[in-house]
PDB file of N, CA and C in Angstrom:
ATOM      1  N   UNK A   1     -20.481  -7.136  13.504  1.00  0.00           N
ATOM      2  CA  UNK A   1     -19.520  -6.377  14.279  1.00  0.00           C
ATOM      3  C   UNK A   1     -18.771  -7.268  15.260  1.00  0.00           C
ATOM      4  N   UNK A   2     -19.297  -7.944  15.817  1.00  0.00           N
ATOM      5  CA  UNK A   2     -18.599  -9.003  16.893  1.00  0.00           C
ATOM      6  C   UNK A   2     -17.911 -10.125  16.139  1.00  0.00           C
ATOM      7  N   UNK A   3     -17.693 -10.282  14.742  1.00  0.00           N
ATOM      8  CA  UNK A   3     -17.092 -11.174  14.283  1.00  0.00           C
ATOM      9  C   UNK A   3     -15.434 -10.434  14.047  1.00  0.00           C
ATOM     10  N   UNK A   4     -15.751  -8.945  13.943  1.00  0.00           N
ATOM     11  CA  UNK A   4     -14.518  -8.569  14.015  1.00  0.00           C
ATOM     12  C   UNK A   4     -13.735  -8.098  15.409  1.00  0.00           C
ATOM     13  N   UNK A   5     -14.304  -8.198  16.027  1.00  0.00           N
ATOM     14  CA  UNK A   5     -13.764  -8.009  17.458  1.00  0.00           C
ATOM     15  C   UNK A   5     -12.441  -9.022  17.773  1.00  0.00           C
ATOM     16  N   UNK A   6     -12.666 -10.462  17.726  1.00  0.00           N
ATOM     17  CA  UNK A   6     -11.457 -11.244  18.090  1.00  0.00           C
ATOM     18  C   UNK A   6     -10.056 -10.715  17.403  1.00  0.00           C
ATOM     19  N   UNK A   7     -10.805 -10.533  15.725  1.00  0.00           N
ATOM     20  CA  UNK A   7      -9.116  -9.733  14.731  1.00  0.00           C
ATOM     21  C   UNK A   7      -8.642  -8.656  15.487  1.00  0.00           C
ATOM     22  N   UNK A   8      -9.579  -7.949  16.292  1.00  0.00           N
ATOM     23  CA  UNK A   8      -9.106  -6.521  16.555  1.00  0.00           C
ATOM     24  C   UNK A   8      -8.383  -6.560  17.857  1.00  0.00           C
ATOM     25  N   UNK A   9      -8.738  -7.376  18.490  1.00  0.00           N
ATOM     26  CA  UNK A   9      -8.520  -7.330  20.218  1.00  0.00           C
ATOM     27  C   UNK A   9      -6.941  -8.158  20.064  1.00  0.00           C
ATOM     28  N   UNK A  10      -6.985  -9.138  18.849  1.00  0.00           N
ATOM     29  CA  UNK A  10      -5.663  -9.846  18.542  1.00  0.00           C
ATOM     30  C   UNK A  10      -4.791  -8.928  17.979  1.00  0.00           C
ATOM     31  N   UNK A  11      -4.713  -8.082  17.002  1.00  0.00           N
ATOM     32  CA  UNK A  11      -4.199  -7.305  16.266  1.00  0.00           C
ATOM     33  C   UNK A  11      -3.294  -5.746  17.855  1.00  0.00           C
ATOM     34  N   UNK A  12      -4.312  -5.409  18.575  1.00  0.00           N
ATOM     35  CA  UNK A  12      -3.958  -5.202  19.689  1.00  0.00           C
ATOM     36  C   UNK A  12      -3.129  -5.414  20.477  1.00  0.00           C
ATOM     37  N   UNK A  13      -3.484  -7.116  20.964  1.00  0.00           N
ATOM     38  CA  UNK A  13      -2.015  -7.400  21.887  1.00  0.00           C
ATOM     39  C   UNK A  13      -1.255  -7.825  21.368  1.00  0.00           C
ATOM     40  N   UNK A  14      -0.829  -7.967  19.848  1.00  0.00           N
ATOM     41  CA  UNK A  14       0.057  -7.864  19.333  1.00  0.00           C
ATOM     42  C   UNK A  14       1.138  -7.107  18.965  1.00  0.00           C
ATOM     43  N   UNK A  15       0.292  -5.684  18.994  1.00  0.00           N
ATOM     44  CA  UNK A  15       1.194  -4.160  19.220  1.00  0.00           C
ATOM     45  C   UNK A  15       1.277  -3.952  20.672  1.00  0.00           C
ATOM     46  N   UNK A  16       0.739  -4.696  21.642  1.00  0.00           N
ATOM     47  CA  UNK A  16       1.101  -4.161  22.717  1.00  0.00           C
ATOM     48  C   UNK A  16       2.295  -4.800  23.298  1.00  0.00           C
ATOM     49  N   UNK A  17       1.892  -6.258  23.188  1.00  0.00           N
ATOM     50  CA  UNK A  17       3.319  -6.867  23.700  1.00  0.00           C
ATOM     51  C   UNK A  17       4.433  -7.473  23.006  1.00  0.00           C
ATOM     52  N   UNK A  18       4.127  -7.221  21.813  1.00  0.00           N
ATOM     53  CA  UNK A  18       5.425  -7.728  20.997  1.00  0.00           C
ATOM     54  C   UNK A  18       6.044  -6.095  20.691  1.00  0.00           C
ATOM     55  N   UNK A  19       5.229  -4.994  20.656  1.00  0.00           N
ATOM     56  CA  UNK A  19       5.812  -3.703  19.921  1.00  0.00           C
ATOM     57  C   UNK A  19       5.873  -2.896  21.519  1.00  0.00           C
ATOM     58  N   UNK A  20       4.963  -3.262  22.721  1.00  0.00           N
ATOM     59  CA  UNK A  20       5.247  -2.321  23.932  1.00  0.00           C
ATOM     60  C   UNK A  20       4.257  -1.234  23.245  1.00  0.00           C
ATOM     61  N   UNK A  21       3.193  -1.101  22.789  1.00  0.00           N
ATOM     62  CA  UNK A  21       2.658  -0.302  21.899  1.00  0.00           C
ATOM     63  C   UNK A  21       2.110   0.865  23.450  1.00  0.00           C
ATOM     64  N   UNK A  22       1.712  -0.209  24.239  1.00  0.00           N
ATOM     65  CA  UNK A  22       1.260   1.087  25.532  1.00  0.00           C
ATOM     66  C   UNK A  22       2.847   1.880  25.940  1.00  0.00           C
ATOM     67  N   UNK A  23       3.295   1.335  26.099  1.00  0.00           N
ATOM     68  CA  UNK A  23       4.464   1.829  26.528  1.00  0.00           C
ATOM     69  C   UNK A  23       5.302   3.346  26.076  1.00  0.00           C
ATOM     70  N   UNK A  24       4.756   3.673  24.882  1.00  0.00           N
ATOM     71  CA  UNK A  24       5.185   4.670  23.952  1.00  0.00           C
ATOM     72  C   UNK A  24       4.560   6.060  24.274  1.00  0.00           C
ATOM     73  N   UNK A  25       5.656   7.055  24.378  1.00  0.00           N
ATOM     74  CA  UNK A  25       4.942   8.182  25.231  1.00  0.00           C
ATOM     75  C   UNK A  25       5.286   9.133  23.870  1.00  0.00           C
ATOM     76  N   UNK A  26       5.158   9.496  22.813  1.00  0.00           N
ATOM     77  CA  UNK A  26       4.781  10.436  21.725  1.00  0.00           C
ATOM     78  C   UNK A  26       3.722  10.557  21.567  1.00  0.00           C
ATOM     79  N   UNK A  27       3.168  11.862  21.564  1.00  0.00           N
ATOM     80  CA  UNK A  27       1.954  12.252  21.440  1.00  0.00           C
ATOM     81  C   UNK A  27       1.734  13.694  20.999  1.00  0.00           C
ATOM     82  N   UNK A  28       2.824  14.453  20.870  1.00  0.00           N
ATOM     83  CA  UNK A  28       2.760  15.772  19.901  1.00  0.00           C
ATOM     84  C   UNK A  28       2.546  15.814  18.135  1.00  0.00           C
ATOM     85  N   UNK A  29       1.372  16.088  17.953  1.00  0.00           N
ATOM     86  CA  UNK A  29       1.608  16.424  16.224  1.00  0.00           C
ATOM     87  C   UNK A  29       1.455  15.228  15.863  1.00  0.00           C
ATOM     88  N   UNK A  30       1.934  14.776  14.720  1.00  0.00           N
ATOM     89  CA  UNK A  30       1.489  12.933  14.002  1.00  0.00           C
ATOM     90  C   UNK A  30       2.373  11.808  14.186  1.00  0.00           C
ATOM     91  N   UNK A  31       3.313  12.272  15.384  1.00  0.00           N
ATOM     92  CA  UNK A  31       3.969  11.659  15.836  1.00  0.00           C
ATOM     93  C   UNK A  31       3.278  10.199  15.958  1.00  0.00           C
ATOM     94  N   UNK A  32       2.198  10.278  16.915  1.00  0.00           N
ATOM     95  CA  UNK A  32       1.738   8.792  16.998  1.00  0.00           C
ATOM     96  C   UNK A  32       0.959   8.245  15.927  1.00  0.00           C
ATOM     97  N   UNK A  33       0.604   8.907  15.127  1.00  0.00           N
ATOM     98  CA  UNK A  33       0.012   8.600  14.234  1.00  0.00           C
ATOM     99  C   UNK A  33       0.859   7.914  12.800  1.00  0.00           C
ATOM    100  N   UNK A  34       1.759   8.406  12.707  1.00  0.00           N
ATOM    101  CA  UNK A  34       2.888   8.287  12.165  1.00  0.00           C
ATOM    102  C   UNK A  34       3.919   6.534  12.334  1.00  0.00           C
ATOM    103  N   UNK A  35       3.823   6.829  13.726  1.00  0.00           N
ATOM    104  CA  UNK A  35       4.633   5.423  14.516  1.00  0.00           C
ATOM    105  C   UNK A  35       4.031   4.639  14.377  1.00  0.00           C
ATOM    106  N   UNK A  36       1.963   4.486  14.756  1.00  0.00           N
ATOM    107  CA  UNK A  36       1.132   3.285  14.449  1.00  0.00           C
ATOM    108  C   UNK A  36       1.321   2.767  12.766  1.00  0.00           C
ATOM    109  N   UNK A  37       1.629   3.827  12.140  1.00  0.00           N
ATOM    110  CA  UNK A  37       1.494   3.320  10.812  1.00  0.00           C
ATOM    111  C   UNK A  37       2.650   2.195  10.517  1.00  0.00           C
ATOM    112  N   UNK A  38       3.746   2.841  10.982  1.00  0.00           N
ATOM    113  CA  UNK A  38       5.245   1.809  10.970  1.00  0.00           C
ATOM    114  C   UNK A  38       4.611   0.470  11.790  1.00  0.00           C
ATOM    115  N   UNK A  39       4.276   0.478  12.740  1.00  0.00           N
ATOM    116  CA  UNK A  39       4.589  -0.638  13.279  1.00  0.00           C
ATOM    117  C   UNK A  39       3.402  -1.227  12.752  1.00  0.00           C
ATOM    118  N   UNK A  40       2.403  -0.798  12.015  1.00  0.00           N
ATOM    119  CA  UNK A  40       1.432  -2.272  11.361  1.00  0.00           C
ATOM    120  C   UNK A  40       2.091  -2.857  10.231  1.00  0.00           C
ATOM    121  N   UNK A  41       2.742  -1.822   9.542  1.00  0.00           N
ATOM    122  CA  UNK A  41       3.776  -2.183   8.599  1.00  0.00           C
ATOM    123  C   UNK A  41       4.510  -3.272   9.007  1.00  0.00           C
ATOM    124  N   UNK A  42       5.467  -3.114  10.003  1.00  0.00           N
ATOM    125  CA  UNK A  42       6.221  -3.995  10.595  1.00  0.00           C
ATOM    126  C   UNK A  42       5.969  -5.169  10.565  1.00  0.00           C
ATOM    127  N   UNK A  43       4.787  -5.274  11.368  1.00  0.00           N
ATOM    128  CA  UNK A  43       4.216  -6.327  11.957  1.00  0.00           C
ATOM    129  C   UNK A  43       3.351  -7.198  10.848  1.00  0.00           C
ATOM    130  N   UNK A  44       2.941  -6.601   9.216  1.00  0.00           N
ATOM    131  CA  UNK A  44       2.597  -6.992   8.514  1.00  0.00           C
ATOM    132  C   UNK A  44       3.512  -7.926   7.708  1.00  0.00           C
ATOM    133  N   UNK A  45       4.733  -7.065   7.826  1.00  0.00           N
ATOM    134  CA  UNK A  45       5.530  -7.782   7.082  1.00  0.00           C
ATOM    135  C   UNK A  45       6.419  -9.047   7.630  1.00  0.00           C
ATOM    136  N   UNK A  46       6.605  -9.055   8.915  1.00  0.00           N
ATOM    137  CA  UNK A  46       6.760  -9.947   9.714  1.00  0.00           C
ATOM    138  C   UNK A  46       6.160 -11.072   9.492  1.00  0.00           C
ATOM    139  N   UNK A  47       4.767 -11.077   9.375  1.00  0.00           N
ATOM    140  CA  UNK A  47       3.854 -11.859   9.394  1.00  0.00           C
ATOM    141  C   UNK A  47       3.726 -12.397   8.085  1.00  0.00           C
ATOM    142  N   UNK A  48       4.274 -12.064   6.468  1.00  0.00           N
ATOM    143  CA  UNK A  48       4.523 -12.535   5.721  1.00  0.00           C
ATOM    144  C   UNK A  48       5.665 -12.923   5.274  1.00  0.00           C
ATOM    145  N   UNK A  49       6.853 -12.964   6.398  1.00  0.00           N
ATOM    146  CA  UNK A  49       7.606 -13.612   5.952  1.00  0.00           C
ATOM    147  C   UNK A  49       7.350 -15.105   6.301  1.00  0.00           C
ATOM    148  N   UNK A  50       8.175 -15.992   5.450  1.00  0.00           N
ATOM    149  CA  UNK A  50       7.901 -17.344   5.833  1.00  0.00           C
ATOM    150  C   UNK A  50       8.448 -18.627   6.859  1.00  0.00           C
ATOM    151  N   UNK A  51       9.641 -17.828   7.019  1.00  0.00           N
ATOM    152  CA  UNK A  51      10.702 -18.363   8.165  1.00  0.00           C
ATOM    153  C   UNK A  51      10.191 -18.708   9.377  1.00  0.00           C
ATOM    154  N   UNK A  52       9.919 -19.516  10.164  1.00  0.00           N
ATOM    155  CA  UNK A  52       9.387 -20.368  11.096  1.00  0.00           C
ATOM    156  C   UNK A  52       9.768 -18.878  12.175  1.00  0.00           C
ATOM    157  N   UNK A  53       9.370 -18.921  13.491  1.00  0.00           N
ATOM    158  CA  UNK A  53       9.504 -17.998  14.566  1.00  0.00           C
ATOM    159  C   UNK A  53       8.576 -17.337  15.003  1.00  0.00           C
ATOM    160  N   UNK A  54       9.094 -16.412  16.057  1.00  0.00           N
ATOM    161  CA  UNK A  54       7.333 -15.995  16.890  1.00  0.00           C
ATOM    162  C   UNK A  54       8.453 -14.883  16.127  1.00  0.00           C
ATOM    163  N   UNK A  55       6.508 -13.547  16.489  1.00  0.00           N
ATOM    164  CA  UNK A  55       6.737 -12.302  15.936  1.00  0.00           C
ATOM    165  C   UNK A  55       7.831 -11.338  16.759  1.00  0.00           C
ATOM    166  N   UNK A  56       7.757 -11.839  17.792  1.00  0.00           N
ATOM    167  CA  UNK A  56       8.636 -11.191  18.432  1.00  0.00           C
ATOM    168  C   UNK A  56      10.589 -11.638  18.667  1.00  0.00           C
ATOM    169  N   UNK A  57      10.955 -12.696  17.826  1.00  0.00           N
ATOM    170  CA  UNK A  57      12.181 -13.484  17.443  1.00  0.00           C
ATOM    171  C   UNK A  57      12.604 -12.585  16.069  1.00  0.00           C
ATOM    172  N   UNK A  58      11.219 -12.692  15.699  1.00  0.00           N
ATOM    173  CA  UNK A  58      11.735 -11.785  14.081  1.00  0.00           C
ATOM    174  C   UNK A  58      11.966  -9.955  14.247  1.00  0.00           C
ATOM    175  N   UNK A  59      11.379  -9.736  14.620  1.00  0.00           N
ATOM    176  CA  UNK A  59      11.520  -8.088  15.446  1.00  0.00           C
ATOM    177  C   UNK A  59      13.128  -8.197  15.992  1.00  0.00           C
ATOM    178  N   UNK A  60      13.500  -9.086  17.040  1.00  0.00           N
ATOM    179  CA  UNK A  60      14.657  -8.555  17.404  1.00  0.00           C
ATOM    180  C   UNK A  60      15.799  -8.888  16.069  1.00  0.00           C
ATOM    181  N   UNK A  61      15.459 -10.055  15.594  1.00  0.00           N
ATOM    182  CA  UNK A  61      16.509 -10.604  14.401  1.00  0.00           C
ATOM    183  C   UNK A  61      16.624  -9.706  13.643  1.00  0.00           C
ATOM    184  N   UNK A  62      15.492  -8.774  13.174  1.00  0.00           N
ATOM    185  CA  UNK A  62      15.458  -7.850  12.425  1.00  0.00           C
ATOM    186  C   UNK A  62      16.437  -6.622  12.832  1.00  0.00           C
ATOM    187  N   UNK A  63      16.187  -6.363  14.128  1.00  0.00           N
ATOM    188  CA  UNK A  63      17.244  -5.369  14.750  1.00  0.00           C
ATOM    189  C   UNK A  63      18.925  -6.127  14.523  1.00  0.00           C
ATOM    190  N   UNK A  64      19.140  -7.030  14.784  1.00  0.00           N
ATOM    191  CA  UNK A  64      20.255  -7.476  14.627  1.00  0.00           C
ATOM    192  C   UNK A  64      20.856  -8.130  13.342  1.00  0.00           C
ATOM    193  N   UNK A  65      20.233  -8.321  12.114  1.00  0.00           N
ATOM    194  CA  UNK A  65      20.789  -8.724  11.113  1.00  0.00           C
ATOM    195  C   UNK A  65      20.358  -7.895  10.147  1.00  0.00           C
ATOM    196  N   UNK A  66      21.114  -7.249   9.397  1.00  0.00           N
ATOM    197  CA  UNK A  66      20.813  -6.352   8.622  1.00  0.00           C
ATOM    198  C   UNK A  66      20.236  -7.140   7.149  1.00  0.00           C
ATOM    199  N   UNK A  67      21.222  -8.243   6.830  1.00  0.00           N
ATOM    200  CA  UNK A  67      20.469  -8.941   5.849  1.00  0.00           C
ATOM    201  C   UNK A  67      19.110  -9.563   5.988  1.00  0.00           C
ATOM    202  N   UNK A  68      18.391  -9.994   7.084  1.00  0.00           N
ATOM    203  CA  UNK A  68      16.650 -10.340   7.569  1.00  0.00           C
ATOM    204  C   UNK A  68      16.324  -8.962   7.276  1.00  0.00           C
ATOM    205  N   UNK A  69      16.680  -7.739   7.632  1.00  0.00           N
ATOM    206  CA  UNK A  69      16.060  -6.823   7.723  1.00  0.00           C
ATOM    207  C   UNK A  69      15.959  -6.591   6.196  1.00  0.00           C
ATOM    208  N   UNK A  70      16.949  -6.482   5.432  1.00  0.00           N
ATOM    209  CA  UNK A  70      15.926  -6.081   4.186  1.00  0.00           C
ATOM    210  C   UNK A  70      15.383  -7.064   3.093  1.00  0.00           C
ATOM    211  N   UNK A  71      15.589  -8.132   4.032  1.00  0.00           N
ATOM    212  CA  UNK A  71      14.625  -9.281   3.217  1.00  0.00           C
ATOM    213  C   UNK A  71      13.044  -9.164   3.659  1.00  0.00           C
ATOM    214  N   UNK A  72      13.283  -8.207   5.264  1.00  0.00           N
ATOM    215  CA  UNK A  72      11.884  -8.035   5.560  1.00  0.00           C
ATOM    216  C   UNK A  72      11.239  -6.894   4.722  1.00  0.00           C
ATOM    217  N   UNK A  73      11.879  -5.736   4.455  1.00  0.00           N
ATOM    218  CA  UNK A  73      11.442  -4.258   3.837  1.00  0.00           C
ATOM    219  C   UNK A  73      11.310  -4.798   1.940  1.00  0.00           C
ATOM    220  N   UNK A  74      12.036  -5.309   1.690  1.00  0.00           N
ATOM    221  CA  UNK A  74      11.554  -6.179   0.436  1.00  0.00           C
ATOM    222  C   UNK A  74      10.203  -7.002  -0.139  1.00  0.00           C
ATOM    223  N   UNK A  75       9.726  -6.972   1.188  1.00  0.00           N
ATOM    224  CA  UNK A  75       7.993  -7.835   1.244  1.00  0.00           C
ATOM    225  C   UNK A  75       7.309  -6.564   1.128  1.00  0.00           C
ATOM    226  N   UNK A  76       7.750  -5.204   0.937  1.00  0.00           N
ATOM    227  CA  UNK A  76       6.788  -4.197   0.633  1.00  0.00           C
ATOM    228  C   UNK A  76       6.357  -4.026  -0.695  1.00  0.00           C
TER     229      UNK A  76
END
């Protein structure tokens, strides 16, 4: 059990400060349940792309270039 703790506690502040994951105030119905699912997605696919950058360079690039963006949704 403690070998998975470091993945988990990493996997964590990874949604917290690259996604603001505390920050998010939905909480009616599967709303949040719903949103966690996107953003591991996200953040999965981020993480397999191969292009040099932090996760959080590719998140905004993604917002701003529509062609990164579906080179990112293409890794699904």
């Amino acid at each position: 059990m403690q070998s998975l703790r470091p993945t988990h506690h990493r996997l964590h502040w990874r949604l917290d400060v690259i996604m603001n994951e505390d920050q998010d105030r939905t909480r009616l119905g599967n709303g949040p349940h719903n949103l966690a699912v996107l953003r591991h997605m996200a953040l999965n696919a981020m993480q397999k792309d191969a292009t040099k950058g932090s996760l959080r360079g590719k998140l905004k690039r993604a917002g701003w270039d529509d062609a990164y963006l579906v080179k990112l949704l293409a890794l699904f």
